[in-house]
C-alpha atoms as a PDB file:
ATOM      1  CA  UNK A   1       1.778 -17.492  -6.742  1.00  0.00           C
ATOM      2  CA  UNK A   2       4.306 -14.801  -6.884  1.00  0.00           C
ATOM      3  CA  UNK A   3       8.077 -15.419  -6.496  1.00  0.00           C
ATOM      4  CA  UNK A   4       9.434 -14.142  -2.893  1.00  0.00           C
ATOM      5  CA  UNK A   5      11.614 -12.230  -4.348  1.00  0.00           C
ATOM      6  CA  UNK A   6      12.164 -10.114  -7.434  1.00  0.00           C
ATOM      7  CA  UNK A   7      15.447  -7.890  -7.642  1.00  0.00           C
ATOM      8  CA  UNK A   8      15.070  -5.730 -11.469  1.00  0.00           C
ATOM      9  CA  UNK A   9      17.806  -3.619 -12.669  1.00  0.00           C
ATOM     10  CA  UNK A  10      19.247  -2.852  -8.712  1.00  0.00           C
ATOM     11  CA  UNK A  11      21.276  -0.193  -8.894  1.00  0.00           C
ATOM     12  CA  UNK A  12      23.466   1.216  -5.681  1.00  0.00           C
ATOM     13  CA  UNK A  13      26.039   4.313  -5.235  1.00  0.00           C
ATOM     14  CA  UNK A  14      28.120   4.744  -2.610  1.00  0.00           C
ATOM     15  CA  UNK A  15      28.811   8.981  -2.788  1.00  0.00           C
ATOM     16  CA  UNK A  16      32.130  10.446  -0.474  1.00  0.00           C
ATOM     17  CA  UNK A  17      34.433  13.446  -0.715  1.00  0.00           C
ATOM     18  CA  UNK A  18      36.512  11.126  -2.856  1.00  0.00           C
ATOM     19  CA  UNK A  19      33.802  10.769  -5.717  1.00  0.00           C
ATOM     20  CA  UNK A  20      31.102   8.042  -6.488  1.00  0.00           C
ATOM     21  CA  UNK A  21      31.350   4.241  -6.333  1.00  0.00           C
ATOM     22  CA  UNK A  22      29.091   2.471  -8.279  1.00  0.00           C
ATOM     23  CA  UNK A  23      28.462  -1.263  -6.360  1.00  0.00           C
ATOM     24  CA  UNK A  24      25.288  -2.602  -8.025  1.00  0.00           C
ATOM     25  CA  UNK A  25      25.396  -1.287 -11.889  1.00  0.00           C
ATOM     26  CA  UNK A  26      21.587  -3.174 -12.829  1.00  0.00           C
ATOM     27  CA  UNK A  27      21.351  -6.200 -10.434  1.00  0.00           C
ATOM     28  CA  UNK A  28      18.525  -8.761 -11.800  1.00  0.00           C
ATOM     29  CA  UNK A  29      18.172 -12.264  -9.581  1.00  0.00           C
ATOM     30  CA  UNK A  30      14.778 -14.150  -9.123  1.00  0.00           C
ATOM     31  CA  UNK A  31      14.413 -16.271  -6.049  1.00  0.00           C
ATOM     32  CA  UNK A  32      11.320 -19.024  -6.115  1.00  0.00           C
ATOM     33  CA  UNK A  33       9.589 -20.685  -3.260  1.00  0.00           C
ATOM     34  CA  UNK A  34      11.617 -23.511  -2.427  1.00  0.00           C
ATOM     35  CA  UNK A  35      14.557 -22.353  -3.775  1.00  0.00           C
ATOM     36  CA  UNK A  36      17.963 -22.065  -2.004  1.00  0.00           C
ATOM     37  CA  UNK A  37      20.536 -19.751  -4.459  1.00  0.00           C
ATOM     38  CA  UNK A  38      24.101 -19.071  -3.077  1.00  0.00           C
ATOM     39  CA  UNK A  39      25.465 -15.607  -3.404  1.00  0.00           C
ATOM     40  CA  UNK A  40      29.507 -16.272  -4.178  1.00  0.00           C
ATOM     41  CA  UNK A  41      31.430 -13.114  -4.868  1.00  0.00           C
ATOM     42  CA  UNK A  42      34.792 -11.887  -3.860  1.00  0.00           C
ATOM     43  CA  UNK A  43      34.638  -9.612  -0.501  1.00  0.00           C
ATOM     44  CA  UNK A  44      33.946  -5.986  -1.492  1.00  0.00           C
ATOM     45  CA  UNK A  45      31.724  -7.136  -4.885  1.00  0.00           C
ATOM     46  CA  UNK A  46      28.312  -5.758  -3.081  1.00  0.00           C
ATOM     47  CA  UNK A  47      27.575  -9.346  -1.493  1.00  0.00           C
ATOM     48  CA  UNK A  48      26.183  -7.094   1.752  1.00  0.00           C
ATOM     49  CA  UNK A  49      24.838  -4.112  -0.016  1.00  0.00           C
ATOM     50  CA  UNK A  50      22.277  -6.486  -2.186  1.00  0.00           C
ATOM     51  CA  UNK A  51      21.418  -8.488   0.507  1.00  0.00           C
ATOM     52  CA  UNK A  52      20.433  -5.187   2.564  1.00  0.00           C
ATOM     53  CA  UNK A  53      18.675  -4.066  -0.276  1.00  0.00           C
ATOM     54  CA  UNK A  54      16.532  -7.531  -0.855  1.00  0.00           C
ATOM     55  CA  UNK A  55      15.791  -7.555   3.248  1.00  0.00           C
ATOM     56  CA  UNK A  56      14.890  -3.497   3.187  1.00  0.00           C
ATOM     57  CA  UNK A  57      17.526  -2.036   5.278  1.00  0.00           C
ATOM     58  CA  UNK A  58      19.116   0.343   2.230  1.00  0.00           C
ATOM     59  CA  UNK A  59      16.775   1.983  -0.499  1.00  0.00           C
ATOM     60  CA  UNK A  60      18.212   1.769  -3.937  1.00  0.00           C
ATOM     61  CA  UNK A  61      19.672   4.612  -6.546  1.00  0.00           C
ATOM     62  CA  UNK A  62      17.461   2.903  -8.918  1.00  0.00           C
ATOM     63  CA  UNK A  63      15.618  -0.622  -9.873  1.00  0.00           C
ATOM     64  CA  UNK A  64      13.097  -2.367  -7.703  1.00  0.00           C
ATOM     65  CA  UNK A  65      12.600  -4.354  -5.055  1.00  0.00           C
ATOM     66  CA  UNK A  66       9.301  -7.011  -5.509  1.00  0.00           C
ATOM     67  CA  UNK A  67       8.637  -9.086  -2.441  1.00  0.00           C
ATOM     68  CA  UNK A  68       6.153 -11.563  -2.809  1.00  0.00           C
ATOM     69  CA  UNK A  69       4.598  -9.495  -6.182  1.00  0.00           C
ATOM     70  CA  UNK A  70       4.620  -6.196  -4.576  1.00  0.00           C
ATOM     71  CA  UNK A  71       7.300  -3.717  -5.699  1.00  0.00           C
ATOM     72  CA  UNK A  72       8.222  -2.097  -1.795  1.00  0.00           C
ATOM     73  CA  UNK A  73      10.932   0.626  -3.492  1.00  0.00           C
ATOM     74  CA  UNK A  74       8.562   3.170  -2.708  1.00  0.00           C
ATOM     75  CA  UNK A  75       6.960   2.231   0.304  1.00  0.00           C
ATOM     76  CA  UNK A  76       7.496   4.254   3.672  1.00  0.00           C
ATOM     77  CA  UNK A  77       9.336   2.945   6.031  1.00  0.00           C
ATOM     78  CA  UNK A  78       6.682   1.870   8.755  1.00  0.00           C
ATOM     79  CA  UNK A  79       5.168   0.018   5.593  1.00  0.00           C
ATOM     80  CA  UNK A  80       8.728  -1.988   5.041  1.00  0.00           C
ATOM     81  CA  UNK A  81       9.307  -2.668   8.934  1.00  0.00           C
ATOM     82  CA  UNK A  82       6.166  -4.223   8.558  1.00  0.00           C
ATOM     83  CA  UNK A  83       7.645  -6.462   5.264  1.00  0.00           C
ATOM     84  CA  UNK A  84      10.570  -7.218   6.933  1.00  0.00           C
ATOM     85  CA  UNK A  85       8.809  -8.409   9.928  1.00  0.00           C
ATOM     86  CA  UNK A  86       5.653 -10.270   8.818  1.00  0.00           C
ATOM     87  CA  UNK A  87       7.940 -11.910   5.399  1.00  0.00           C
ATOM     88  CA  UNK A  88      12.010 -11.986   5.710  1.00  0.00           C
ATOM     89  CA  UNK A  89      13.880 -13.695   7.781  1.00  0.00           C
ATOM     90  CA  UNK A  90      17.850 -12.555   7.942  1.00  0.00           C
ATOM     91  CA  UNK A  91      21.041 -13.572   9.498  1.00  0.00           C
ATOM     92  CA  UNK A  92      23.995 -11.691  10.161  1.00  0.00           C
ATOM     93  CA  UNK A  93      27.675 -13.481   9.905  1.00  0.00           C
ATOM     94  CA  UNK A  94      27.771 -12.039  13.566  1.00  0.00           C
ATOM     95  CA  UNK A  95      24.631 -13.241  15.457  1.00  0.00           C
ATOM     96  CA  UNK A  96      23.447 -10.045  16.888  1.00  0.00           C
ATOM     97  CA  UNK A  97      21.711 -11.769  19.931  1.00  0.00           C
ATOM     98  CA  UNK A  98      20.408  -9.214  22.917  1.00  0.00           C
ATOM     99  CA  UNK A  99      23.056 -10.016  25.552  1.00  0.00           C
ATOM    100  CA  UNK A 100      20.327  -9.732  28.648  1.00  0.00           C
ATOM    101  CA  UNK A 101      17.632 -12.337  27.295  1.00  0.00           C
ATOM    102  CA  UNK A 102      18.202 -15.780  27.580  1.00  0.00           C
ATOM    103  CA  UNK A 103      18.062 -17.828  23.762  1.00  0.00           C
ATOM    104  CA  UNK A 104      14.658 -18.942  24.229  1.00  0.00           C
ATOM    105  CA  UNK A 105      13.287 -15.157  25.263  1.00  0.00           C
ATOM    106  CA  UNK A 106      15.324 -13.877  21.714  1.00  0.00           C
ATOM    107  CA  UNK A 107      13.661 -16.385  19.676  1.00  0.00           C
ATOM    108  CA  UNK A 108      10.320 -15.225  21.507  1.00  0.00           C
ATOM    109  CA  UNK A 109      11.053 -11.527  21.203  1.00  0.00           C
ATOM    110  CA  UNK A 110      10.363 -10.826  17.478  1.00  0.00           C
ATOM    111  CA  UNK A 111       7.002 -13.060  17.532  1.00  0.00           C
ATOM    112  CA  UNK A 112       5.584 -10.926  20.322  1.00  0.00           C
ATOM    113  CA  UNK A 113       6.437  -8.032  18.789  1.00  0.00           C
ATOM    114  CA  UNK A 114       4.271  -9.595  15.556  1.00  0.00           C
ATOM    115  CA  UNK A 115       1.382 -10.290  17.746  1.00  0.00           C
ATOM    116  CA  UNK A 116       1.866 -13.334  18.776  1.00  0.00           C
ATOM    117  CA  UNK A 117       0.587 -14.230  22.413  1.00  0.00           C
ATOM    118  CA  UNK A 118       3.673 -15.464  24.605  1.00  0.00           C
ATOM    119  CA  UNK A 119       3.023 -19.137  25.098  1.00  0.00           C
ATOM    120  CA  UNK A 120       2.482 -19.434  21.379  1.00  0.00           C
ATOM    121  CA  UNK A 121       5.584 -17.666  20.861  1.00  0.00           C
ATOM    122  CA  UNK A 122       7.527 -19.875  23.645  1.00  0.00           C
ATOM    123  CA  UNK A 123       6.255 -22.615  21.953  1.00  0.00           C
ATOM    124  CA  UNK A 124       7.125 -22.201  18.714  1.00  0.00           C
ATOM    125  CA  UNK A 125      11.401 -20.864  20.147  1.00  0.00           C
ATOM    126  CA  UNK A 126      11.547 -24.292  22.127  1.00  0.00           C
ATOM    127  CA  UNK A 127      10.525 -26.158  18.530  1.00  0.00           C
ATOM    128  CA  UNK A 128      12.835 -23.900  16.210  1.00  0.00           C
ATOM    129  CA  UNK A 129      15.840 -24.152  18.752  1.00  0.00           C
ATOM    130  CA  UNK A 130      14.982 -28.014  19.988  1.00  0.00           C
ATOM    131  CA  UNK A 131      15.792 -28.473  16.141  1.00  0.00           C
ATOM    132  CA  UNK A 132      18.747 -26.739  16.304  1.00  0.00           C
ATOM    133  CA  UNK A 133      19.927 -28.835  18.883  1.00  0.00           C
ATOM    134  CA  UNK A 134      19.435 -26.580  21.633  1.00  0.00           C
ATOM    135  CA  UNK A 135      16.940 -27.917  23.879  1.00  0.00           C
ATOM    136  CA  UNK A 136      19.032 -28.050  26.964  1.00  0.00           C
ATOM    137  CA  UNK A 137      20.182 -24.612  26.457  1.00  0.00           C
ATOM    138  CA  UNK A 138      16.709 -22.491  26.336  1.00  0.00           C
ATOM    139  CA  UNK A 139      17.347 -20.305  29.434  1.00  0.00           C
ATOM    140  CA  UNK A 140      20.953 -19.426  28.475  1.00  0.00           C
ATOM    141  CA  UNK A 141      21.893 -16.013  27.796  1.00  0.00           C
ATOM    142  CA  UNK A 142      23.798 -15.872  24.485  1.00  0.00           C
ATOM    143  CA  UNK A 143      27.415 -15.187  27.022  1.00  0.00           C
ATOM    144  CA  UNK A 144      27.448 -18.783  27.785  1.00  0.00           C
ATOM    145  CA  UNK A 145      26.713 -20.120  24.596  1.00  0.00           C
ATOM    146  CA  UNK A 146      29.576 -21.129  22.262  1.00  0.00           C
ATOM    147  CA  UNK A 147      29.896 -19.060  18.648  1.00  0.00           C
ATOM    148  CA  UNK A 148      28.116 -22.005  17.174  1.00  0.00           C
ATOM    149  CA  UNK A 149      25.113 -22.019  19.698  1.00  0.00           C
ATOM    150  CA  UNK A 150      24.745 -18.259  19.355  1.00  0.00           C
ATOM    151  CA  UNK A 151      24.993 -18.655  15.556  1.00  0.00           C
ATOM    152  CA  UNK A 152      21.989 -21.498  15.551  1.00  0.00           C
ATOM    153  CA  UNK A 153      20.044 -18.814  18.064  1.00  0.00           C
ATOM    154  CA  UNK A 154      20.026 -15.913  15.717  1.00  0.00           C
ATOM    155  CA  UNK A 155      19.024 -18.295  12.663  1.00  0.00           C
ATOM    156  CA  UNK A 156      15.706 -19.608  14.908  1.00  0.00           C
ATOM    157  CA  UNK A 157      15.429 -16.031  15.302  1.00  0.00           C
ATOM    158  CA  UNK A 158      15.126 -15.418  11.646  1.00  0.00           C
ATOM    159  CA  UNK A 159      12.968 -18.177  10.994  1.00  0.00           C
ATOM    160  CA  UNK A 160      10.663 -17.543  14.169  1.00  0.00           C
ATOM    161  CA  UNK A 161       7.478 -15.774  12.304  1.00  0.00           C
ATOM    162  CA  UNK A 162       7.426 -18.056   9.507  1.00  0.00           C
ATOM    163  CA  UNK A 163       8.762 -15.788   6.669  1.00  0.00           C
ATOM    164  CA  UNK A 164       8.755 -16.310   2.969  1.00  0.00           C
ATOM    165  CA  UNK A 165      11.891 -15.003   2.443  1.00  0.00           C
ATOM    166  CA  UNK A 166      15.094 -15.752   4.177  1.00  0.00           C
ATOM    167  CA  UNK A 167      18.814 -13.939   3.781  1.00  0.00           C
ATOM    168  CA  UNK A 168      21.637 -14.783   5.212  1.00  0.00           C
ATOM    169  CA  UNK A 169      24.856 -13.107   4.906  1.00  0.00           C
ATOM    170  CA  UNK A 170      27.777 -15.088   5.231  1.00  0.00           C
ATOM    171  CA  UNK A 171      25.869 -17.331   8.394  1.00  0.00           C
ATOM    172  CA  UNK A 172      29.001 -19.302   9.185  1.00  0.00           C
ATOM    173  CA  UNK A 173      31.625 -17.215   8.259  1.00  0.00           C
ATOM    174  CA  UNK A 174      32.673 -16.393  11.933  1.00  0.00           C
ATOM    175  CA  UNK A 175      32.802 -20.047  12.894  1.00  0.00           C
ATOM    176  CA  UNK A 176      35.491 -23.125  12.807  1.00  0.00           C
ATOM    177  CA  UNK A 177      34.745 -25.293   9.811  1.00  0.00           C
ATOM    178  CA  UNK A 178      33.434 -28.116  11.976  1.00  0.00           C
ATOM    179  CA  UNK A 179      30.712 -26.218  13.482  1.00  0.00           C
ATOM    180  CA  UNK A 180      30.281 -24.160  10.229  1.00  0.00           C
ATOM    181  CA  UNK A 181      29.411 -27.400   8.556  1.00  0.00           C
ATOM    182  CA  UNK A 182      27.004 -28.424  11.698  1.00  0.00           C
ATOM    183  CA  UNK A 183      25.169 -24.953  11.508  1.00  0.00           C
ATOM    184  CA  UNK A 184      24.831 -24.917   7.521  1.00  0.00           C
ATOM    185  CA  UNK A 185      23.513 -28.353   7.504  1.00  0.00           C
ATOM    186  CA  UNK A 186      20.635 -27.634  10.018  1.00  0.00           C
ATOM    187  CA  UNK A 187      19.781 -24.594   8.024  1.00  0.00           C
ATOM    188  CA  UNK A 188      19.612 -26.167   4.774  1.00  0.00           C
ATOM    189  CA  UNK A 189      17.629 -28.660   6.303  1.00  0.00           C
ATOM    190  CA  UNK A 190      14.617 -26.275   8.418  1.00  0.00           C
ATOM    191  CA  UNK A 191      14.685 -24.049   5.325  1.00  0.00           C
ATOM    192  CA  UNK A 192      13.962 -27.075   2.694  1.00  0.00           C
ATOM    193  CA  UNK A 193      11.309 -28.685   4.979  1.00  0.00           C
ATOM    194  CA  UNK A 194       9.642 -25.169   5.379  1.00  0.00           C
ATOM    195  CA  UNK A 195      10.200 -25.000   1.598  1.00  0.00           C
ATOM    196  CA  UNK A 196      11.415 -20.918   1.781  1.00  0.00           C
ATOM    197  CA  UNK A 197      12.796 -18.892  -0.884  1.00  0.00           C
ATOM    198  CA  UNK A 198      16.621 -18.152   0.357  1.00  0.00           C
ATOM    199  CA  UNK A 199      19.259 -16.068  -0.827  1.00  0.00           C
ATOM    200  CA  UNK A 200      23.071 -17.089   1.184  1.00  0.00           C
ATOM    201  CA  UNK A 201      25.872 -15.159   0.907  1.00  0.00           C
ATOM    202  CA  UNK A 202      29.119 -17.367   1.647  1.00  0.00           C
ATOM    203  CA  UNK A 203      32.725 -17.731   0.108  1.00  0.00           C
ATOM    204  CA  UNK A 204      32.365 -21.316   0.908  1.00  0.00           C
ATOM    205  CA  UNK A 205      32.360 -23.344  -2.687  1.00  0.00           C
ATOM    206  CA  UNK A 206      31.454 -26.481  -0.875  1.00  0.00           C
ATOM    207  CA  UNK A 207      28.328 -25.207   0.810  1.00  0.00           C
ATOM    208  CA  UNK A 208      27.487 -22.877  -2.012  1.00  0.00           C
ATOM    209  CA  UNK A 209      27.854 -26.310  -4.267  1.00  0.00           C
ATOM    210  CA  UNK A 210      24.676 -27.841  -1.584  1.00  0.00           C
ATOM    211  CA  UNK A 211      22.368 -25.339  -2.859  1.00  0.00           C
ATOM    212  CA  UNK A 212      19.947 -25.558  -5.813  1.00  0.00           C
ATOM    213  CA  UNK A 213      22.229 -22.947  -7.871  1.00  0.00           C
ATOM    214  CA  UNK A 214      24.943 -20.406  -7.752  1.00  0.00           C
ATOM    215  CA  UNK A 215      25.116 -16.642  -8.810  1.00  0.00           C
ATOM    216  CA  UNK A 216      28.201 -14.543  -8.634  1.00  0.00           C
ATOM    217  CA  UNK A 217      28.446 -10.400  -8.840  1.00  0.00           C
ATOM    218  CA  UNK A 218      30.715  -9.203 -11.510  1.00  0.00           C
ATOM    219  CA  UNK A 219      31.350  -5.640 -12.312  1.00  0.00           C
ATOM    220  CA  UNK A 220      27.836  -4.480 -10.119  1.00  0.00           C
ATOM    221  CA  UNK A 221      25.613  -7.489 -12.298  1.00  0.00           C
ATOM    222  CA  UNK A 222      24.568 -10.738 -10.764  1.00  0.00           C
ATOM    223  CA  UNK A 223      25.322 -13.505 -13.295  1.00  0.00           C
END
């Protein structure tokens, strides 16, 4: 079986009036099935810019991206909407939620749009959020939800088709460090049961020490 993800010699340049800035200098990081790797790096390292890179919402300046065995650098873009749908799961620091639909209908959203008939998908939200603790808060809309709520929405969002491959990117970093520790412990816990390949940004040492290992950027490299 092939590892979820594959990141080989990942290289990124920023270009402006003011010259070029070279972020990722030959990035290489292998994520299994199973595995849960923290990303710990100082703000400004290129946390983000890999992360957008592994989930295929940048292209590279050079390297490849391998999800699941297939190298998708050079795949049009309907071709990695389709990847990014059908196999990744990500979460934003800032949730992201669509203000006018209630939790239960964003959950529901991105299965539909996979082909998933509604009841299925309805099914399925009420599980992923029921684990989350949010039963009694399905028909909500995201304004009257706390941070915390909104923050355990967007994550059963991620995980709603079942991907291979989740990213997160800094997931509590917006929240108190009560509810950051709530939130981080139910993730930790759906994405070892589901047994997903996961790649978490956070400048948290204690949750990053929870994980199965730790790599840091230095100087554009992941070590």
């Amino acid at each position: 079986m092939s590892d979820p993800l594959q990141l080989r010699g990942l290289r990124r340049i920023y270009r402006s009036d003011a010259g070029e800035l070279p972020v990722l200098r030959g990035a290489d990081l292998t994520v299994r099935a199973g595995e849960i790797v923290a990303l710990v790096a100082p703000s400004g390292a290129g946390k983000s810019t890999l992360l957008h890179l592994a989930g295929l919402l940048d292209r590279p300046d050079g390297g490849a991206v391998i999800i699941a065995g297939r190298d998708v650098g050079g795949l049009p873009d309907k071709a990695r909407t389709a990847i990014r749908r059908d196999t990744i799961g990500f979460v934003y620091q800032f949730h992201h939620l669509l203000p006018e639909f209630t939790a239960l209908e964003n959950v529901v959203l991105p299965q539909m749009i996979a082909g998933r008939p509604r009841r299925a998908a309805e099914d399925r939200a009420s599980k992923l959020l029921g684990a989350f603790g949010l039963s009694a808060r399905l028909q909500h809309l995201p304004g009257k939800l706390s941070g915390g709520e909104q923050q355990r929405v967007a994550i059963a969002r991620a995980l709603a088709n079942v991907p291979k491959l989740l990213l997160a990117d800094e997931p509590t970093g917006n929240l108190d460090v009560a509810t950051a520790e709530t939130v981080f412990a139910e993730l930790l816990a759906i994405v070892r049961e589901q047994g997903l390949a996961a790649l978490i940004a956070t400048h948290n040492p204690d949750l990053a020490a929870r994980m199965d290992r730790t790599v840091t950027l230095r100087d554009g490299r992941l070590v």
